[in-house]
C-alpha atoms as a PDB file:
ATOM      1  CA  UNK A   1       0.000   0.000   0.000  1.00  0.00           C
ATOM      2  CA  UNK A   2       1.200   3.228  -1.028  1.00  0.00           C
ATOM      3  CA  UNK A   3       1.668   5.899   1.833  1.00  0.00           C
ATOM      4  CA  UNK A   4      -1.058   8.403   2.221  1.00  0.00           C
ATOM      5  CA  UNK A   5      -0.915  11.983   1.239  1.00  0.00           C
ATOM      6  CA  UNK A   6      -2.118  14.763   3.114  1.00  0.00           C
ATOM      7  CA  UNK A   7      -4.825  15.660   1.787  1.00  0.00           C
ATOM      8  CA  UNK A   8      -4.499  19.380   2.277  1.00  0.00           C
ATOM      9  CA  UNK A   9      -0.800  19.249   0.320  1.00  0.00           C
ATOM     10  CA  UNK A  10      -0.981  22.866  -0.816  1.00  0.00           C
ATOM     11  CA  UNK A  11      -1.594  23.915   2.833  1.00  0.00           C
ATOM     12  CA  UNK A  12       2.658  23.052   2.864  1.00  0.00           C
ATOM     13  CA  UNK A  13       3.555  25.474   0.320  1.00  0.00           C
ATOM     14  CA  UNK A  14       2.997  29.350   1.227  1.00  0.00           C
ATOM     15  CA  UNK A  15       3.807  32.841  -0.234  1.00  0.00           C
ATOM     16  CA  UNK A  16       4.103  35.753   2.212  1.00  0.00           C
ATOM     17  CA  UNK A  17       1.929  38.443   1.472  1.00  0.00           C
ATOM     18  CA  UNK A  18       3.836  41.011   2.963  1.00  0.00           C
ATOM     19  CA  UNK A  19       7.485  42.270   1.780  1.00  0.00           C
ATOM     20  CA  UNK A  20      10.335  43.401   5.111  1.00  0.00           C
ATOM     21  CA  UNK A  21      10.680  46.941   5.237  1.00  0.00           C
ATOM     22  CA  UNK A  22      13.946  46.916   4.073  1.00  0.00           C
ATOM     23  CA  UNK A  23      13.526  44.509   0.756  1.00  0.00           C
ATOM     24  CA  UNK A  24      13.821  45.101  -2.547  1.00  0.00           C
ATOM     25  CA  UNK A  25      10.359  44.890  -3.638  1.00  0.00           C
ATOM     26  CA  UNK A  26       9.495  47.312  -0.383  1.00  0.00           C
ATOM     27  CA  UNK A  27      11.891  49.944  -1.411  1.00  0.00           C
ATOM     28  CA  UNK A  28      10.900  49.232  -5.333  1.00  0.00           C
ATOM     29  CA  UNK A  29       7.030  49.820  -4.194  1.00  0.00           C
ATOM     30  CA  UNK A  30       8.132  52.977  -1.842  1.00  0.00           C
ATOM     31  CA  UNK A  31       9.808  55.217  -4.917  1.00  0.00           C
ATOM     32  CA  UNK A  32       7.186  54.314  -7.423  1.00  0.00           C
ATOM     33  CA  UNK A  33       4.507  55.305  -4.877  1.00  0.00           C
ATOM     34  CA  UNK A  34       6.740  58.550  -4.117  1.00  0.00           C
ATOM     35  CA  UNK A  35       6.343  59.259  -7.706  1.00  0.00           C
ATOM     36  CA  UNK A  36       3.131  58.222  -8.978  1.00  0.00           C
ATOM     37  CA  UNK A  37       1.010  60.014  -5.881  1.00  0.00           C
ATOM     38  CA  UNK A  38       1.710  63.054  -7.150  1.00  0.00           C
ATOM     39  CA  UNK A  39       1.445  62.730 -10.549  1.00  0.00           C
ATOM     40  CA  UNK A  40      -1.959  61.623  -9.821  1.00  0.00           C
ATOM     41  CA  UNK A  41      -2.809  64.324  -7.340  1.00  0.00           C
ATOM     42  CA  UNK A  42      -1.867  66.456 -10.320  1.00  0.00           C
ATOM     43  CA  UNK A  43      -3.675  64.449 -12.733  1.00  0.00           C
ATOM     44  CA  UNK A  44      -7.091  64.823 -10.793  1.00  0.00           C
ATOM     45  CA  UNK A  45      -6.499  68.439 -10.453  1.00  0.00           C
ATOM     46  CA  UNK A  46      -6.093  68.918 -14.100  1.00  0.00           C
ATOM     47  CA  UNK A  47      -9.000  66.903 -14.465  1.00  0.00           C
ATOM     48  CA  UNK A  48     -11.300  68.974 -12.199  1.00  0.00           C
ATOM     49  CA  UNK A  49     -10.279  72.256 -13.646  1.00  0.00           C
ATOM     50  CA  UNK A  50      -9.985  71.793 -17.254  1.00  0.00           C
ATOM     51  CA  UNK A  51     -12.080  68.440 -17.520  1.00  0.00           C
ATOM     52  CA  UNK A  52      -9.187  66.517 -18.987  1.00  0.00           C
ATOM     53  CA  UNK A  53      -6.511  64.619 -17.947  1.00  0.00           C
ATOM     54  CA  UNK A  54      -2.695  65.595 -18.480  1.00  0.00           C
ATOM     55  CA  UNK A  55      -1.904  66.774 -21.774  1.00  0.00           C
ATOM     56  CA  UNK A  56       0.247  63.679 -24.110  1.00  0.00           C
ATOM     57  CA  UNK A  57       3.174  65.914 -23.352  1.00  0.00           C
ATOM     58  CA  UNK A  58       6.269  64.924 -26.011  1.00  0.00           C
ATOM     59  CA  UNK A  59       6.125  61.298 -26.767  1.00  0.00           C
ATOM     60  CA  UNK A  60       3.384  60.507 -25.140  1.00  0.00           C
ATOM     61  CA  UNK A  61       5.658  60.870 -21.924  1.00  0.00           C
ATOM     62  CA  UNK A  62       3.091  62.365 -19.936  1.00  0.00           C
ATOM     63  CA  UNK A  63       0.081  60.243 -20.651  1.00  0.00           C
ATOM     64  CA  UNK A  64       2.089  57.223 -19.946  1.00  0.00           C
ATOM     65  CA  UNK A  65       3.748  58.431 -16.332  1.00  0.00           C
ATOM     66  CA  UNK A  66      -0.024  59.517 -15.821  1.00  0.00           C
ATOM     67  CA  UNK A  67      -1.465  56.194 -16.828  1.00  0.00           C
ATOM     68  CA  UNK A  68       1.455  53.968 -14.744  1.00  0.00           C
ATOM     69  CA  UNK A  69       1.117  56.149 -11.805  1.00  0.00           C
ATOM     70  CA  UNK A  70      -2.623  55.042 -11.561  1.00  0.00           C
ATOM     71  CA  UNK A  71      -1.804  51.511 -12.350  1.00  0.00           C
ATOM     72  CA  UNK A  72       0.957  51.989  -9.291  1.00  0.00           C
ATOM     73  CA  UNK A  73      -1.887  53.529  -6.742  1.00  0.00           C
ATOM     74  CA  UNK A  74      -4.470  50.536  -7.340  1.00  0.00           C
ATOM     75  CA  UNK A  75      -1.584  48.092  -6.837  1.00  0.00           C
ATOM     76  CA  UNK A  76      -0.110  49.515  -3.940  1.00  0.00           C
ATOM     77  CA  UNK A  77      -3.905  49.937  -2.323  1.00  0.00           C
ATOM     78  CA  UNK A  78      -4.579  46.432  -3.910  1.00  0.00           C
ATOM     79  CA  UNK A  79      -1.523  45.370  -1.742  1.00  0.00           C
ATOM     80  CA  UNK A  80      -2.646  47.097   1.337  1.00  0.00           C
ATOM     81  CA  UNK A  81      -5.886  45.432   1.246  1.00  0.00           C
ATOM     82  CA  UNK A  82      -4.625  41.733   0.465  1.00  0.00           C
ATOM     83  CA  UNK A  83      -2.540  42.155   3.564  1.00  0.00           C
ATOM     84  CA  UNK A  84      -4.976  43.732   5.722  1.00  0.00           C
ATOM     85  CA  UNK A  85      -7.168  40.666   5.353  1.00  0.00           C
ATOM     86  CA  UNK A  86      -4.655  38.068   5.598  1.00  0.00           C
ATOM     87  CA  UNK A  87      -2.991  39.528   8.382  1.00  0.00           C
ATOM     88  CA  UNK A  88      -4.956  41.997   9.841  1.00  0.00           C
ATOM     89  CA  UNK A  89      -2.092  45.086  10.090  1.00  0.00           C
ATOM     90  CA  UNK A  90      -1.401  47.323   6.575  1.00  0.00           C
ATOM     91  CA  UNK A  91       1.582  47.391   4.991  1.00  0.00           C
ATOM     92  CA  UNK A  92       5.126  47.648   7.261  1.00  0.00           C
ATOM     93  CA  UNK A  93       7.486  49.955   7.314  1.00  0.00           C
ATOM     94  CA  UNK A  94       7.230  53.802   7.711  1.00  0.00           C
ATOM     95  CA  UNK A  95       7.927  54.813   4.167  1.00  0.00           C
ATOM     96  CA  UNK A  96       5.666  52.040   2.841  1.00  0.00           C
ATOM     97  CA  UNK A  97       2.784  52.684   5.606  1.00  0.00           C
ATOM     98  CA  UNK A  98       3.156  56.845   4.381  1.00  0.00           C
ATOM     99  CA  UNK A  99       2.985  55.262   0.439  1.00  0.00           C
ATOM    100  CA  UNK A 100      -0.199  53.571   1.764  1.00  0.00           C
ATOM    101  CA  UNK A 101      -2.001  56.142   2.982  1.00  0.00           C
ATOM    102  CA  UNK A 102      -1.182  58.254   0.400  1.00  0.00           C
ATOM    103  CA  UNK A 103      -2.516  55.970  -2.402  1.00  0.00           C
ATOM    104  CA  UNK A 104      -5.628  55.813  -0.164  1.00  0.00           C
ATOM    105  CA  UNK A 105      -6.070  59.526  -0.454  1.00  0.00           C
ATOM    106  CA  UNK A 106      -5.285  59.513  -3.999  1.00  0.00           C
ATOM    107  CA  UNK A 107      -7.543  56.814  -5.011  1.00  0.00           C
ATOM    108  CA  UNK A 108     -10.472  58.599  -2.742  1.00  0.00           C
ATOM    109  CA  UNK A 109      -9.858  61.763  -4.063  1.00  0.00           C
ATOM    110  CA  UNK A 110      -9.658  60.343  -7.640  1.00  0.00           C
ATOM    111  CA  UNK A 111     -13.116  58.873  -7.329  1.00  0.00           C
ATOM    112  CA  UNK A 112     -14.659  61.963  -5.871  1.00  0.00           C
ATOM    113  CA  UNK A 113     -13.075  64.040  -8.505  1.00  0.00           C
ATOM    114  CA  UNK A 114     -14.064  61.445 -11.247  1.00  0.00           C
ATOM    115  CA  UNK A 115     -17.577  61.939  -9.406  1.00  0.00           C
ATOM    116  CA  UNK A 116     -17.958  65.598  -9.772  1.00  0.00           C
ATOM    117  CA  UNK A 117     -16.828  65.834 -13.434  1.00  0.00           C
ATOM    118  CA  UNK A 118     -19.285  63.149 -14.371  1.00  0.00           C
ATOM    119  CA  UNK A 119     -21.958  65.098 -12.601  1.00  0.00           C
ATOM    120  CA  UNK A 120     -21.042  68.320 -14.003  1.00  0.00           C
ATOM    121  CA  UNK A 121     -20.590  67.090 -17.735  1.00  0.00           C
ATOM    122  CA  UNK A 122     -22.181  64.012 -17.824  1.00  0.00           C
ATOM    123  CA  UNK A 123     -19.317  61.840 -19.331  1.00  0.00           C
ATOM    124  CA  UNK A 124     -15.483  61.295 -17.985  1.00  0.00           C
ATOM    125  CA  UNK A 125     -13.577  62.105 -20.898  1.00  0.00           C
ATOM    126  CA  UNK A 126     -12.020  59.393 -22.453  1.00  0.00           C
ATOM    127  CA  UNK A 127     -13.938  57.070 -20.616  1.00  0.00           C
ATOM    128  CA  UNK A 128     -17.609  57.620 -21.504  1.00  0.00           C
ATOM    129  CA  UNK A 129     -17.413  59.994 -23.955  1.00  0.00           C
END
């Protein structure tokens, strides 16, 4: 007879959610959130007062740093929440915990901001007309 197998034998293998404040991916995630929080911040305010986002710029340079600097917010928040549920504390680390609550108040502030333009115009431009 062959000898049993636990029958939970993924339980064995495990990822860690979380990254140590002083890793690579930690300090990788800390200067891209340095970065892209402000270029959103920037990007919403454009938004609000002109009722578009930031202009292409040369290249297309400006559009894309706008456009990875949102991708970088929703990750970092997607992080944040991930670890928050699996271990009930945000993110460690100073730099990264000040990241994380910055990307919170981006992300709220893009939403309201996304809110009143919508309400104002009736369309988010580029989105929904």
């Amino acid at each position: 007879m062959l000898p049993s197998r636990p029958r939970n034998h993924r339980a064995a293998v495990t990822t860690q959610a979380t990254a140590e404040p002083d890793s690579t991916l930690t300090k990788a995630v800390v200067a891209a959130g340095l970065v892209a929080n402000p270029v959103v911040l920037v990007s919403e305010y454009f938004l609000k007062t002109t009722g578009e986002g930031l202009p292409p710029g040369p290249g297309g340079i400006y559009g894309a740093t706008e456009g990875i600097s949102y991708l970088v917010i929703v990750g970092v928040v997607g992080w944040s929440v991930y670890t928050k549920v699996r271990t009930g504390s945000g993110l460690p680390g100073s730099l990264l915990g000040a990241v994380e609550g910055f990307s919170y108040l981006s992300l709220v502030a893009g939403i309201v901001v996304a809110a009143l333009v919508f309400a104002e115009k009736g369309s988010l431009p580029g989105i929904t007309g």
